[in-house]
Protein backbone atom coordinates (compact mmCIF):
# COMPACT_ATOMS: atom_id res chain seq x y z
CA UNK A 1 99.49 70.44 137.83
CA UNK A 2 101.45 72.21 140.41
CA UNK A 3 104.54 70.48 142.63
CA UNK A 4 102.31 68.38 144.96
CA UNK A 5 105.19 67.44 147.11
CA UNK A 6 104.96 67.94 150.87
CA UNK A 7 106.20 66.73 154.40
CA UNK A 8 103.74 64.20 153.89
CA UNK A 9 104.39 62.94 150.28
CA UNK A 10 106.41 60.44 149.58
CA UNK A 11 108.46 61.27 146.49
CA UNK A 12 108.47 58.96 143.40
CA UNK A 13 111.90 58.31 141.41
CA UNK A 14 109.74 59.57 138.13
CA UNK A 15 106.37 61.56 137.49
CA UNK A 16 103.29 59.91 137.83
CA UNK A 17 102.08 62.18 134.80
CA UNK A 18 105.00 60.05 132.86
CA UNK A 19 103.76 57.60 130.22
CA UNK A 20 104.58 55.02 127.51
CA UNK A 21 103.36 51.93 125.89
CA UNK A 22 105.65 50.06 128.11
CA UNK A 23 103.94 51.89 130.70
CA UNK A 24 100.82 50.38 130.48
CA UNK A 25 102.39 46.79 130.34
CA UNK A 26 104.06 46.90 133.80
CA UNK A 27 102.22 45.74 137.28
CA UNK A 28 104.83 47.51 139.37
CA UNK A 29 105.97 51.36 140.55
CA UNK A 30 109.12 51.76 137.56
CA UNK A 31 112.38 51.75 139.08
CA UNK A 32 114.76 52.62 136.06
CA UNK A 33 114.26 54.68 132.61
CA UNK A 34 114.54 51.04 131.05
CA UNK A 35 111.29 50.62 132.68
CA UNK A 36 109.39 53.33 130.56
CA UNK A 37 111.46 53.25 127.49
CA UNK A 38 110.78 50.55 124.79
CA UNK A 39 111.36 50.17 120.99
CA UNK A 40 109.97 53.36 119.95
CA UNK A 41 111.67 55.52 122.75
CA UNK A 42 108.62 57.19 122.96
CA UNK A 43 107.20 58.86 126.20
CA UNK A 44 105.16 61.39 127.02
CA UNK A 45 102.93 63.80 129.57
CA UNK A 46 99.56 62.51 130.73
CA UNK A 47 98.92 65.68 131.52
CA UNK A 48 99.81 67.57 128.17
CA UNK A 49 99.49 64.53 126.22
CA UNK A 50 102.61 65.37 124.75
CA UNK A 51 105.81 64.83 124.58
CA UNK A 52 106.70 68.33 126.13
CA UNK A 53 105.71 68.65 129.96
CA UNK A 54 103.20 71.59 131.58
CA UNK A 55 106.46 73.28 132.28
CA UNK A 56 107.14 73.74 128.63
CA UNK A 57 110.10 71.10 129.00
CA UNK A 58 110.93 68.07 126.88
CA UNK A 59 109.17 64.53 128.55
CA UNK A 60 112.51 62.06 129.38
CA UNK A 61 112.33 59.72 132.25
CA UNK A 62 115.87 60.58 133.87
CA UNK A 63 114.76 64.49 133.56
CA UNK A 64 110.40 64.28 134.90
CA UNK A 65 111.24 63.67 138.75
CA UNK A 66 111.46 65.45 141.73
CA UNK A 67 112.49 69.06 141.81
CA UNK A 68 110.45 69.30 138.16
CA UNK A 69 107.88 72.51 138.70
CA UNK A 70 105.41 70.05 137.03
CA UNK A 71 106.36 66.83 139.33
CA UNK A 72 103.94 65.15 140.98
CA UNK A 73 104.67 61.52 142.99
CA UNK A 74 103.54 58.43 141.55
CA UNK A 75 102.93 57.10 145.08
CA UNK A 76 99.93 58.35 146.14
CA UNK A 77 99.57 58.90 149.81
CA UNK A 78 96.36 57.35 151.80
C-alpha cells in the first residue's frame, strides 16, 4: 500500500490499515490512541497482519498517521 494521500484526500488522524480488538468494538472514526488501545495493548497492520507495518516499522497508534510511507486515510473519499 503506497501513500494514497492527495489534494483530494482528506487525511485521517491514524491509518485506516490500523487495527485492534477495540477496533472492531467502536461505531465511530477513532479520535485518540485510547481509542485503539485496550487491555492487551495490542495493535496491529491490516495490511501485514502484523504488528510491524509494510514499511518495516513497528504498528503504534501515535506513530501509523500521516507522513507514514505506508499511510493511507481512514476517511475514504466519495
Amino acid at each position: 500500500m503506497a501513500n494514497e494521500a492527495n489534494s483530494n484526500t482528506i487525511q485521517s488522524m491514524y491509518c485506516g490499515s490500523l487495527r485492534s480488538k477495540k477496533f472492531f468494538m467502536r461505531d465511530q472514526l477513532a479520535t485518540s490512541a485510547e481509542d485503539y488501545i485496550d487491555s492487551a495493548n495490542h495493535v496491529w497492520c491490516c495490511e501485514t497482519q502484523e504488528v510491524i507495518g509494510p514499511d518495516n516499522h513497528q504498528v503504534v497508534p501515535d506513530k501509523c498517521g500521516p507522513g507514514r510511507s505506508c499511510y493511507s486515510s481512514a476517511i475514504k473519499s466519495v
